[in-house]
N, C-alpha and C. Protein backbone atom coordinates (compact mmCIF):
# COMPACT_ATOMS: atom_id res chain seq x y z
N UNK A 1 -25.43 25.96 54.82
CA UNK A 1 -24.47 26.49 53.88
C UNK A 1 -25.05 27.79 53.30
N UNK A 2 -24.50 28.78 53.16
CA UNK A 2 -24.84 30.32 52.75
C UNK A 2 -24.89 30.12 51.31
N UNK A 3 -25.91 30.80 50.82
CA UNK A 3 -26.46 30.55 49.42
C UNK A 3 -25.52 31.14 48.16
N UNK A 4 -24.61 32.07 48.76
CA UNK A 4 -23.90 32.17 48.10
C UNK A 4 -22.73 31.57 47.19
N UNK A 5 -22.63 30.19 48.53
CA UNK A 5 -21.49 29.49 48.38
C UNK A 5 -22.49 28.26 47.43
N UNK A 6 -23.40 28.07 47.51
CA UNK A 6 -24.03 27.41 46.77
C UNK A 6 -24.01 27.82 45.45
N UNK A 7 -24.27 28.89 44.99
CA UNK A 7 -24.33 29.16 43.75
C UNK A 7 -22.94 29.28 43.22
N UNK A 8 -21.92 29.77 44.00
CA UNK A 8 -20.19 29.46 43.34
C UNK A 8 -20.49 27.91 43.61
N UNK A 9 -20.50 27.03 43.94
CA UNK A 9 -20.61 25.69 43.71
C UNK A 9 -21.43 24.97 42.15
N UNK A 10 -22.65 25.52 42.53
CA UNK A 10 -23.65 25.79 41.26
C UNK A 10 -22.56 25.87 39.94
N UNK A 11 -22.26 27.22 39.68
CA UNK A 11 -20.93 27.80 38.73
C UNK A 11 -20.02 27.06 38.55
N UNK A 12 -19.72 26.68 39.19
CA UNK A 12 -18.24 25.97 39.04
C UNK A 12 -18.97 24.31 38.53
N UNK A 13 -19.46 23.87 38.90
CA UNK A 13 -19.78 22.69 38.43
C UNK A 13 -20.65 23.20 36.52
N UNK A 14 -21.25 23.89 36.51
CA UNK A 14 -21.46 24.73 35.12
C UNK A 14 -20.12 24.98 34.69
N UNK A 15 -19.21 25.62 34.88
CA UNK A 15 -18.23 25.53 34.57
C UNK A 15 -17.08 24.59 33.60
N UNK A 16 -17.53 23.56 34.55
CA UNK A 16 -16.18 22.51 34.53
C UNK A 16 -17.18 21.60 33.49
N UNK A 17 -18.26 21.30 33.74
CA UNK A 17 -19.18 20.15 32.52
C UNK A 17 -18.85 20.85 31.13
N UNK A 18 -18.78 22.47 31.18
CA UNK A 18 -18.72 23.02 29.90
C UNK A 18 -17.10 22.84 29.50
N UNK A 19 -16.40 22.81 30.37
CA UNK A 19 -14.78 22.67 30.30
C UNK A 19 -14.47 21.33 29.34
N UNK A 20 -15.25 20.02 29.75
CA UNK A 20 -14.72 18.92 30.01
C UNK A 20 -15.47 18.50 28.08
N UNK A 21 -16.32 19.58 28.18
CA UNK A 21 -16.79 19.25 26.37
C UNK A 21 -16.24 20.13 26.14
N UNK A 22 -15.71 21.07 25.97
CA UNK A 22 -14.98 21.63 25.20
C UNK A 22 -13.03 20.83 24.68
N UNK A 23 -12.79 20.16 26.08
CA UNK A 23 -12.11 19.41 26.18
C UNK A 23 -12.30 18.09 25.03
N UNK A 24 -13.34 17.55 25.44
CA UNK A 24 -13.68 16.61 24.37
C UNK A 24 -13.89 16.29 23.01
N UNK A 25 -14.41 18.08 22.70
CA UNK A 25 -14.59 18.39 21.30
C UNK A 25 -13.06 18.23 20.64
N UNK A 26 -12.41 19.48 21.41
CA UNK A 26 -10.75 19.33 20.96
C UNK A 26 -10.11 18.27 20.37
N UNK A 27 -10.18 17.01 21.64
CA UNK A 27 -9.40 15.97 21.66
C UNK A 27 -10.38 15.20 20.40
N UNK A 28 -11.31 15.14 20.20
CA UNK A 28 -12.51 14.38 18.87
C UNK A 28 -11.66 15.39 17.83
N UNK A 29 -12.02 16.50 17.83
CA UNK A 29 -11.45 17.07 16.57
C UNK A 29 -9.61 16.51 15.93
N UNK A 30 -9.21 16.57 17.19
CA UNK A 30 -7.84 16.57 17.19
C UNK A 30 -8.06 15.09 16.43
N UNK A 31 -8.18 14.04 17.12
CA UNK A 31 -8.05 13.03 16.38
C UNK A 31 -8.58 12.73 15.45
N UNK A 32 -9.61 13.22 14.68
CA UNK A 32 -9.80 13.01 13.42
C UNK A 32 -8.84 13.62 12.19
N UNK A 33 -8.63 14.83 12.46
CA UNK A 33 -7.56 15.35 11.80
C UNK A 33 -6.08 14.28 11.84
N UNK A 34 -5.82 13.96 12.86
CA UNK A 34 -4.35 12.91 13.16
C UNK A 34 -4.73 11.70 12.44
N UNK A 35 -6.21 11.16 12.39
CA UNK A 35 -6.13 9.98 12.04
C UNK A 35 -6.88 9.38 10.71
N UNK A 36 -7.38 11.12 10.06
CA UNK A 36 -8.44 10.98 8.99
C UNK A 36 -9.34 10.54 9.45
N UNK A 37 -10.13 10.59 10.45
CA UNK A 37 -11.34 9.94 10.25
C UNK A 37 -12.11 11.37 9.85
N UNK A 38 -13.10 11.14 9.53
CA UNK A 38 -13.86 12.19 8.77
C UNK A 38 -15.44 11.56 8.02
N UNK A 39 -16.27 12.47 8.25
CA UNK A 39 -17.71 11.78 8.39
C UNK A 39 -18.72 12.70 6.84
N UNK A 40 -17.45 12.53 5.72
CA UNK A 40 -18.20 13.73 4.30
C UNK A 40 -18.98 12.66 3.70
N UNK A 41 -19.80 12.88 3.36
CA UNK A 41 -20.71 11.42 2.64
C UNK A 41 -20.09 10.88 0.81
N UNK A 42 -20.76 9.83 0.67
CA UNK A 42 -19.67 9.64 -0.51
C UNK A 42 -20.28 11.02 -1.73
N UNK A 43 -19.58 10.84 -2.36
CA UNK A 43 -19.62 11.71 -3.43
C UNK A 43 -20.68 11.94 -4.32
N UNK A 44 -21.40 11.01 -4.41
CA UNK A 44 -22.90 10.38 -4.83
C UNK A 44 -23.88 11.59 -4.26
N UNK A 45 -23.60 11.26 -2.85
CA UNK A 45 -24.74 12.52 -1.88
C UNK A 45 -24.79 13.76 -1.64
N UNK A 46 -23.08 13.97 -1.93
CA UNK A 46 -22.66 14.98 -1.95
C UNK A 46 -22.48 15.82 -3.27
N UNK A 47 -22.79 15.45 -4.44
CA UNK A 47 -23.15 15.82 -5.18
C UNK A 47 -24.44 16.25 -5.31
N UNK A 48 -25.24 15.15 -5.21
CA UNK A 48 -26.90 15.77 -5.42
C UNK A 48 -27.02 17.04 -4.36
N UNK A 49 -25.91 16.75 -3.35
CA UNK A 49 -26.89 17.82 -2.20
C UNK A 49 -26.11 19.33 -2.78
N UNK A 50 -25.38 19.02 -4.02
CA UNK A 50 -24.62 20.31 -4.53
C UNK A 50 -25.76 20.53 -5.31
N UNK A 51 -26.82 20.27 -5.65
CA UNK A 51 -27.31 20.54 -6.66
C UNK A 51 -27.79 19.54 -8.29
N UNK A 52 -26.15 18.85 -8.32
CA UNK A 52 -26.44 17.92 -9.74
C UNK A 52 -27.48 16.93 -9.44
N UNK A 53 -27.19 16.19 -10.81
CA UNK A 53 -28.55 15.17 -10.51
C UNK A 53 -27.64 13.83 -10.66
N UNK A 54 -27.33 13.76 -9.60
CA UNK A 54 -26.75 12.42 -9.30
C UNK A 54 -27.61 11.37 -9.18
N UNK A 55 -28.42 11.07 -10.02
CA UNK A 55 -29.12 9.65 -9.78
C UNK A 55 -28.38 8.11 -10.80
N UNK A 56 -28.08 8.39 -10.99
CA UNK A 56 -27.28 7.31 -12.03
C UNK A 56 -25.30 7.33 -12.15
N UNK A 57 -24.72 6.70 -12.39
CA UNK A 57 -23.49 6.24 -12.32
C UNK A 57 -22.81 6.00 -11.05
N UNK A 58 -21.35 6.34 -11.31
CA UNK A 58 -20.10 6.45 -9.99
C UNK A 58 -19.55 7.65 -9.62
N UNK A 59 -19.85 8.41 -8.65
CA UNK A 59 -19.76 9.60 -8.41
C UNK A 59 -17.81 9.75 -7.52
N UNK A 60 -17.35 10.38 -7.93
CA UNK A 60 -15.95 10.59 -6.85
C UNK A 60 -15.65 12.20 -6.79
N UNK A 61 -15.20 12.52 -5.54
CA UNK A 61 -14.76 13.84 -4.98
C UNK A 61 -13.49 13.75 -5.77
N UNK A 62 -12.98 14.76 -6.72
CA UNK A 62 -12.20 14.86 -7.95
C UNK A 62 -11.19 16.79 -7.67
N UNK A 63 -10.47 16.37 -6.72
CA UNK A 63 -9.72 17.15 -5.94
C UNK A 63 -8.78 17.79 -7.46
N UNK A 64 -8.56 19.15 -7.70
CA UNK A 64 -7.33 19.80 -8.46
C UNK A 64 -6.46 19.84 -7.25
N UNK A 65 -5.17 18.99 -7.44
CA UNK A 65 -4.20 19.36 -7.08
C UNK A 65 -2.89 19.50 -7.86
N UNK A 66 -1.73 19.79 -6.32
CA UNK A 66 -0.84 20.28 -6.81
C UNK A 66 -0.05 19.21 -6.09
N UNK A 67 1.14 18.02 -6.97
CA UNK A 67 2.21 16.96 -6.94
C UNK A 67 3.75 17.70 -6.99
N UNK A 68 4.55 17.68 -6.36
CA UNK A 68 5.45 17.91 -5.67
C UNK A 68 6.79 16.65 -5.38
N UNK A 69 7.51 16.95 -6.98
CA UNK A 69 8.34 15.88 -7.04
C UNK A 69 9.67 15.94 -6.03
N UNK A 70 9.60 14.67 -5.52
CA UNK A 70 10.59 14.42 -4.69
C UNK A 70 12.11 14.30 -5.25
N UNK A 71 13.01 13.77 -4.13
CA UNK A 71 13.63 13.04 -5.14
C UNK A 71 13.65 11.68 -6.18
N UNK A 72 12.97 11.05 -5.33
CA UNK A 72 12.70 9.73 -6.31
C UNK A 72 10.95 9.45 -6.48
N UNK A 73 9.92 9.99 -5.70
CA UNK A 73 8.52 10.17 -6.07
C UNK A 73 8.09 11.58 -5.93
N UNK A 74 6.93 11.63 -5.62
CA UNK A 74 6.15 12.41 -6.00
C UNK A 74 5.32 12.54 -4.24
N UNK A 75 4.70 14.19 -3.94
CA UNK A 75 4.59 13.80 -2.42
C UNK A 75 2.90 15.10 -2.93
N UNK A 76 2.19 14.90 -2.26
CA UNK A 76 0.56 15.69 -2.36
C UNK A 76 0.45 17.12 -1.66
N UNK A 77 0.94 17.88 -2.31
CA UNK A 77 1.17 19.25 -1.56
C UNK A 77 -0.07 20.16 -1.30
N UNK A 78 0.01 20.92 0.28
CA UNK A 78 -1.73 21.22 0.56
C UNK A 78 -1.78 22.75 -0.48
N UNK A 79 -2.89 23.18 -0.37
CA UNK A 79 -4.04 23.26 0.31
C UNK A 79 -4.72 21.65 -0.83
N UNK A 80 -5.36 21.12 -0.68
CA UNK A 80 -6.02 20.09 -1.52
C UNK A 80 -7.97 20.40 -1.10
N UNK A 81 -8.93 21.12 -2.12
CA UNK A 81 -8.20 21.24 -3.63
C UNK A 81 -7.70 22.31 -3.51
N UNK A 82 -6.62 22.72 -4.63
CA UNK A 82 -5.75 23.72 -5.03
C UNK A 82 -6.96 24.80 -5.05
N UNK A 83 -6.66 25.94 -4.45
CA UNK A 83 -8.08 26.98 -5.19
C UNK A 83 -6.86 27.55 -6.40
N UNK A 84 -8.70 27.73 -7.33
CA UNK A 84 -8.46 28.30 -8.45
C UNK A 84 -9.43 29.16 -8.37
N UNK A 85 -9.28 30.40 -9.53
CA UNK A 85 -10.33 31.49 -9.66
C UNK A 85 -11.35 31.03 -10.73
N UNK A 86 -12.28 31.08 -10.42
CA UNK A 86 -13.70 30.73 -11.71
C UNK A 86 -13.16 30.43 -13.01
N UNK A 87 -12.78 31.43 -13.54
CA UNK A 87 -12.34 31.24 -14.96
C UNK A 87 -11.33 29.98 -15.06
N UNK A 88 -10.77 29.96 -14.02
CA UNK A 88 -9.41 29.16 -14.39
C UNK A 88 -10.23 27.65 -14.20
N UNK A 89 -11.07 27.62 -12.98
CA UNK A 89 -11.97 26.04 -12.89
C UNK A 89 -12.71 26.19 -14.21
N UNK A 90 -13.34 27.06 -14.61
CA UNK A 90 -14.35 26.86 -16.50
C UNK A 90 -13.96 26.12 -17.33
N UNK A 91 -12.43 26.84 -17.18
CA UNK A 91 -11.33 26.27 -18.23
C UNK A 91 -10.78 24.67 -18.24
N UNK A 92 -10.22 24.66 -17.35
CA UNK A 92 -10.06 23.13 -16.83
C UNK A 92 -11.32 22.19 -17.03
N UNK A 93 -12.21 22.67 -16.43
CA UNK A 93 -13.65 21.97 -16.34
C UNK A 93 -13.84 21.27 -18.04
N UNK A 94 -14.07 22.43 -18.34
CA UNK A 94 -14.35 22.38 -20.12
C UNK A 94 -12.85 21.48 -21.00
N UNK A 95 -11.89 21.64 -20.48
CA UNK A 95 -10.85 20.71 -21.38
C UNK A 95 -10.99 19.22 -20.95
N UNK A 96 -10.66 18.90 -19.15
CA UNK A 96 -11.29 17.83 -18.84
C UNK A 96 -12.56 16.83 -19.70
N UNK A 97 -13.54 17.52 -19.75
CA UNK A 97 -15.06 17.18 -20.47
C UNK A 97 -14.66 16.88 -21.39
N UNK A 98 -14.31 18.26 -22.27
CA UNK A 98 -14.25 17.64 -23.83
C UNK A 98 -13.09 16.29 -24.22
N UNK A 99 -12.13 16.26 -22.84
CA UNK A 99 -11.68 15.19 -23.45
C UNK A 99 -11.98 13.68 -23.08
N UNK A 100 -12.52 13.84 -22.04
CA UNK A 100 -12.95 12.22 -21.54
C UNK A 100 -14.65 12.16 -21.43
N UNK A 101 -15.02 12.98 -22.37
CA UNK A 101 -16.56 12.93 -22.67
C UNK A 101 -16.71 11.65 -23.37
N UNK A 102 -16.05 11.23 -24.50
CA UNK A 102 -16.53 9.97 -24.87
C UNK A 102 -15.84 8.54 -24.51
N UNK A 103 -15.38 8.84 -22.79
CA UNK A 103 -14.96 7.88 -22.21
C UNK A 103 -16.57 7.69 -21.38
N UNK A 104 -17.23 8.83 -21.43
CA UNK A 104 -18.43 8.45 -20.48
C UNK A 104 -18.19 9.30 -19.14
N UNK A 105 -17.24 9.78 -19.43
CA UNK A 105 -16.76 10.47 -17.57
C UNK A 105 -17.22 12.12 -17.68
N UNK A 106 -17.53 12.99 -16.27
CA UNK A 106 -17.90 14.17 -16.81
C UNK A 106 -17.38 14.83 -15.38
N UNK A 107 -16.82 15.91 -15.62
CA UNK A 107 -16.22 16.53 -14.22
C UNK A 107 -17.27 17.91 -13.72
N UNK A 108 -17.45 17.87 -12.72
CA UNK A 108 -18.32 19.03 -12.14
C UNK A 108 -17.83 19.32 -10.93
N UNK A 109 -18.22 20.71 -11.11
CA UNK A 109 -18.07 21.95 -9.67
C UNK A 109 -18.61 22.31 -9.05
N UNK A 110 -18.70 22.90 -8.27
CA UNK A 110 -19.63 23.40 -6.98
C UNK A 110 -18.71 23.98 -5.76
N UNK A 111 -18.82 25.36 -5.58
CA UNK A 111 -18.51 25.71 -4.78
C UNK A 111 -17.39 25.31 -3.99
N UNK A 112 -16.49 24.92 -4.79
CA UNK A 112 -15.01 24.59 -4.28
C UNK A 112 -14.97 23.18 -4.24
N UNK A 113 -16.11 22.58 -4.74
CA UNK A 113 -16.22 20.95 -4.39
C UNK A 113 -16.21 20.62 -6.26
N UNK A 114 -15.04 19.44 -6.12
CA UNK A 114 -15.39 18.85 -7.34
C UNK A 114 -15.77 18.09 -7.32
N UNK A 115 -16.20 16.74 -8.46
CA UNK A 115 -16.58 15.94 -8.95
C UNK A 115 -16.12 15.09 -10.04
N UNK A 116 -16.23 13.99 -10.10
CA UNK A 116 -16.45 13.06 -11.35
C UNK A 116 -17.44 12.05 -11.47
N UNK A 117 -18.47 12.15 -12.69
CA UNK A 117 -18.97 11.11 -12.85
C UNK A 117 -18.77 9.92 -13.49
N UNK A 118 -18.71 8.74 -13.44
CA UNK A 118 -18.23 7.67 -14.42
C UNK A 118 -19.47 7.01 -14.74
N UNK A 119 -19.48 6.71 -15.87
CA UNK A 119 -20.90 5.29 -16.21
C UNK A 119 -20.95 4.36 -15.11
N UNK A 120 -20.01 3.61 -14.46
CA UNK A 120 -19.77 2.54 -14.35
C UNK A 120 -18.39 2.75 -12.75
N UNK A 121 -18.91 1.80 -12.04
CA UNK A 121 -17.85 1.52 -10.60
C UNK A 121 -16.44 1.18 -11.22
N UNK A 122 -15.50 1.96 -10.57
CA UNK A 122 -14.26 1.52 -11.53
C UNK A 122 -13.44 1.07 -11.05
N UNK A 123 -13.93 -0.20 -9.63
CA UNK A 123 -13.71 -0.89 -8.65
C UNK A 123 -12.39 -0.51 -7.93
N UNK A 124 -12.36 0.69 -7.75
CA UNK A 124 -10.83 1.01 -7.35
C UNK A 124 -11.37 1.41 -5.57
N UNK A 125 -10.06 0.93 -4.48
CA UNK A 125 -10.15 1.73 -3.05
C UNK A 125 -9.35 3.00 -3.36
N UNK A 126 -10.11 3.70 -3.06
CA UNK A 126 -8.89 5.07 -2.59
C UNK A 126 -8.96 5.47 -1.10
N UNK A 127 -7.85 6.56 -1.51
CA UNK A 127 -7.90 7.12 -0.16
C UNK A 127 -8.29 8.82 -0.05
N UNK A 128 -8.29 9.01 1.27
CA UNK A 128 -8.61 10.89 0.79
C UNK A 128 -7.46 11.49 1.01
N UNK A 129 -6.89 12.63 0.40
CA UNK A 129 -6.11 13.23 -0.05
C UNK A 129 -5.82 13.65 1.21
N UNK A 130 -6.39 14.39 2.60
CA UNK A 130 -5.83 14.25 3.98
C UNK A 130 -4.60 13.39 4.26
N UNK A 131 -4.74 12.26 3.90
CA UNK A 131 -4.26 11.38 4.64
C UNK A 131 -2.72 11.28 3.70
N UNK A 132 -2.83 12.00 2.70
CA UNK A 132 -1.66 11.52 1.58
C UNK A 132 -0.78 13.07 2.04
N UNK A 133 -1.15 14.26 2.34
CA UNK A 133 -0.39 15.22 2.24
C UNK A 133 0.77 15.55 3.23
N UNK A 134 1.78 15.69 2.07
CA UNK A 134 3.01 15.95 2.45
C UNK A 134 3.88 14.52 2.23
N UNK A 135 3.47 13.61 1.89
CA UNK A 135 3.86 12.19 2.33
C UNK A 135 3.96 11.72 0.37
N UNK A 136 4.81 10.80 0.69
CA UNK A 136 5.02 9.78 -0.56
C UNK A 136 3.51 9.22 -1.46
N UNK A 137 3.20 9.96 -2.03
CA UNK A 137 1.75 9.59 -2.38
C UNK A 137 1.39 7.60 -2.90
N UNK A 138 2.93 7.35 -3.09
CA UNK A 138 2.86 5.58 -4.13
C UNK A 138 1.79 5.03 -2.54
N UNK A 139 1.76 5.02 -1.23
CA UNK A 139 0.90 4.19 -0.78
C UNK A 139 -0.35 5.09 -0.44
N UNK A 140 -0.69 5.66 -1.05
CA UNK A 140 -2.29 6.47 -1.02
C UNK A 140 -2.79 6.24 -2.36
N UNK A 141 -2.45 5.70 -3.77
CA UNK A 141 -2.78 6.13 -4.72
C UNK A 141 -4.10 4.47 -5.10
N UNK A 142 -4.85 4.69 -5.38
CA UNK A 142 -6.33 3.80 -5.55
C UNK A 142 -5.00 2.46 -5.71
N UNK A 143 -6.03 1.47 -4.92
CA UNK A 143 -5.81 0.17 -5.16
C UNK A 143 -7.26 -0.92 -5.82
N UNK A 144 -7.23 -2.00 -5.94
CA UNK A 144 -7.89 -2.57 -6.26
C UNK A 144 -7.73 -3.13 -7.82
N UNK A 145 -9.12 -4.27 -8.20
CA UNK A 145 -8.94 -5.04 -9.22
C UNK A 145 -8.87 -3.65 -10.97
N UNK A 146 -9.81 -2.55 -10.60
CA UNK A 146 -9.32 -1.51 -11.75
C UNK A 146 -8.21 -0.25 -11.25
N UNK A 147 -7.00 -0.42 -10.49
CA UNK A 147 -6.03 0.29 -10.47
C UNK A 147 -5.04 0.35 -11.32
N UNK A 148 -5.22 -0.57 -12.14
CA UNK A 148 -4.29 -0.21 -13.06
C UNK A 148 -4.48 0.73 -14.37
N UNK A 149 -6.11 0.15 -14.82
CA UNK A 149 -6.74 1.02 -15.63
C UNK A 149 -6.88 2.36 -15.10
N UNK A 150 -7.38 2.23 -13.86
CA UNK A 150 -6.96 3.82 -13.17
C UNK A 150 -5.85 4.73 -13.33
N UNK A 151 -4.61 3.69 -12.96
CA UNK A 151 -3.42 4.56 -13.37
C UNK A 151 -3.46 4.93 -14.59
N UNK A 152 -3.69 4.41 -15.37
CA UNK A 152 -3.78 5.10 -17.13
C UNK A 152 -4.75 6.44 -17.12
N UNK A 153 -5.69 6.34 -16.66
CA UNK A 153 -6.55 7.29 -16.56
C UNK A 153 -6.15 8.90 -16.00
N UNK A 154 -5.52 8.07 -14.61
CA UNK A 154 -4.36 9.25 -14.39
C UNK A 154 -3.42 9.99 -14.83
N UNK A 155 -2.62 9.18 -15.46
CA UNK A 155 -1.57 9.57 -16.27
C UNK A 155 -2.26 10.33 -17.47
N UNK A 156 -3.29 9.65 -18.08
CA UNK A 156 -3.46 10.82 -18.99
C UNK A 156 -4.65 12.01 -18.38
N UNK A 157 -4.89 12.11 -17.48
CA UNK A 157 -5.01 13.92 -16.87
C UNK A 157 -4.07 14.55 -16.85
N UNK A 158 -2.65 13.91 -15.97
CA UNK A 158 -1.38 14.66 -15.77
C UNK A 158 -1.56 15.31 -17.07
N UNK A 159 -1.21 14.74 -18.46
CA UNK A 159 -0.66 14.93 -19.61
C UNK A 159 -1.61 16.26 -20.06
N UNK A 160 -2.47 15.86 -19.99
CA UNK A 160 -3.48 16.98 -20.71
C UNK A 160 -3.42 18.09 -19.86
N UNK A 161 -3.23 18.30 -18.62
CA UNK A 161 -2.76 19.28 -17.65
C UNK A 161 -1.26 19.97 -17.75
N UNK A 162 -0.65 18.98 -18.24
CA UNK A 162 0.89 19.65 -18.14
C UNK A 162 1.26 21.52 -19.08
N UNK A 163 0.54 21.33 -20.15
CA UNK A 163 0.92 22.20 -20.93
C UNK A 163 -0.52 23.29 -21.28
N UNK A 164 -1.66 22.66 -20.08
CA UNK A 164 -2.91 23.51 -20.59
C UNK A 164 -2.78 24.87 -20.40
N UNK A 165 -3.30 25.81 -20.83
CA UNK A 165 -2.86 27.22 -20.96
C UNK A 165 -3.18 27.88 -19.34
N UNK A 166 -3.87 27.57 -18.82
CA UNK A 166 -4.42 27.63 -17.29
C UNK A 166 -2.98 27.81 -16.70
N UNK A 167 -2.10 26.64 -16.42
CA UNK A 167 -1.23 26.48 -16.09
C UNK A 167 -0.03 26.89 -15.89
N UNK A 168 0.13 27.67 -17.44
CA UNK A 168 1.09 28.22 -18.22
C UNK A 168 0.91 29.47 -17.51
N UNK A 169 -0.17 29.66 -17.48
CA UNK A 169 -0.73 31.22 -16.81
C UNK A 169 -0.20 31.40 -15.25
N UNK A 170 -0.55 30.26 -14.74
CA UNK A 170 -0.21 30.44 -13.08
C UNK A 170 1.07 30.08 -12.70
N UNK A 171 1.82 29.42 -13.64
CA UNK A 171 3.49 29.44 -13.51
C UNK A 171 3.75 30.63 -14.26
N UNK A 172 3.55 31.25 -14.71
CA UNK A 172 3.78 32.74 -15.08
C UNK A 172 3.86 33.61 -13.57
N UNK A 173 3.34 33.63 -12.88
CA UNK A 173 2.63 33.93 -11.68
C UNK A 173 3.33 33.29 -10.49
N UNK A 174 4.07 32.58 -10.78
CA UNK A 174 4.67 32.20 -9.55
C UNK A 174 3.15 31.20 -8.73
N UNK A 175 2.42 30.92 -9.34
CA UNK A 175 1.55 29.75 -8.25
C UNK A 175 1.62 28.55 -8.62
N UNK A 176 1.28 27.26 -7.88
CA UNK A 176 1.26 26.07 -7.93
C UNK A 176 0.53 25.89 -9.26
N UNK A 177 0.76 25.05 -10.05
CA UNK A 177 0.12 24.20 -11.00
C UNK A 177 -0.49 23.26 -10.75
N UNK A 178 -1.87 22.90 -11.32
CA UNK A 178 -2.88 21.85 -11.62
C UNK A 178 -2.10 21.10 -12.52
N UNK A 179 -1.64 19.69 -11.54
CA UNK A 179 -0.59 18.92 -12.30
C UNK A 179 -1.66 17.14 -11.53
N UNK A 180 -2.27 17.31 -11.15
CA UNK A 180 -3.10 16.07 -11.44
C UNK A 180 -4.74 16.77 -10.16
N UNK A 181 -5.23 15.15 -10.60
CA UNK A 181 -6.46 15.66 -9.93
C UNK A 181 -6.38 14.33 -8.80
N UNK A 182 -7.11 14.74 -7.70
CA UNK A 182 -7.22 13.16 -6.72
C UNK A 182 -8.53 12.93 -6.37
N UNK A 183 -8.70 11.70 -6.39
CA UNK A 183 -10.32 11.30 -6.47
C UNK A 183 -10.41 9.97 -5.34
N UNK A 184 -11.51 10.80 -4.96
CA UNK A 184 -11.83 9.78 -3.41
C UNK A 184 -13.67 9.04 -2.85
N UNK A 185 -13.43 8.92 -2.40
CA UNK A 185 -14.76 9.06 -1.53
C UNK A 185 -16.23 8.29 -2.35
N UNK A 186 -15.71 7.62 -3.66
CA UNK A 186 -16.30 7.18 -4.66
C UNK A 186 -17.72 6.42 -3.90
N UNK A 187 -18.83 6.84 -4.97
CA UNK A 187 -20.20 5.85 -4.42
C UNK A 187 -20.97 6.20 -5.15
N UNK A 188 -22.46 5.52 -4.77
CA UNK A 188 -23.90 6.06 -5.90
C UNK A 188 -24.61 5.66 -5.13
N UNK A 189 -26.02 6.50 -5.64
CA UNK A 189 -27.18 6.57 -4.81
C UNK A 189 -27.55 4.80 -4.75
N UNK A 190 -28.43 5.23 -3.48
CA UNK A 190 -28.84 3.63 -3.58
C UNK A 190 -30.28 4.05 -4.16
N UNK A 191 -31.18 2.96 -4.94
CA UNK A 191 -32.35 3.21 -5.51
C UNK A 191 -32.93 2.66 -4.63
């Protein structure tokens, strides 16, 4: 066989192995996106590796978004989280705090990544906000034995969000409003 034809053989088999992962990557990517799977560590790790000092409490990925009333619910509209400009996360950041500071809870940022800390596991499942967008949020919203206390918790962010001056500012503006926050991915270090 002429060596030439060997090395287009050579090539082509280089070729097609590189084809068949690139192929594979796609179809892996593709389905995680279709099916949520997704490999972000809980919020615990992903915090410390932001920097905080996550060694103590219940850590959750604490998404600003933007809720999108239906006709009869409410549906999770993207980008999730909502970007905001610095000042406008300070602001939020700092009203959040000061008001559920002496619940024990404390909200933090990082580079487009939020946070919440809680004292205490607040035994709720959630889900990640992927999986809720565009869609009827009532079967994405935390389940478990503290979901109900959760929902209270929720409801009063909405509230304290509805009329914060942040808000007022970016509906001035024609942009989406910070009309709740979504929290996922909940965990803590192991000691």
């Amino acid at each position: 066989m002429p060596k030439i034809l060997v090395a287009l053989i050579d090539v082509k088999i280089v070729y097609m192995k590189l084809l068949t992962s690139l192929r594979l990557n796609f179809f892996s990517n593709l389905f995680k996106k279709l099916f949520g799977q997704t490999s972000k560590p809980n919020a615990a790790i992903a915090s410390q590796q932001a920097g905080n000092q996550a060694t103590s409490g219940f850590w959750l990925y604490a998404a600003p978004v933007h809720l999108v009333l239906q006709r009869d619910t409410f549906s999770l509209a993207t980008p999730v989280p909502l970007p905001l400009e610095n000042d406008e996360i300070a602001a939020l950041t700092s009203a959040l705090n000061s008001h559920f500071g002496a619940d024990d809870m404390q909200f933090f940022w990082h580079e487009n990544q939020w946070f919440l800390r809680l004292e205490n596991n607040p035994n709720i499942q959630t889900s990640a906000p992927e999986k809720a967008l565009n869609k009827d949020i009532n079967a994405f919203l935390p389940t478990g034995t503290g979901a109900m206390h959760w929902a209270k918790f929720q409801n009063e962010v909405q509230m304290l969000l509805f009329e914060h001056p942040v808000n007022i500012a970016r509906e001035s503006k024609r942009l989406p409003v910070v009309n709740s926050i979504w929290c996922d991915g909940g965990g803590q270090l192991e000691n």
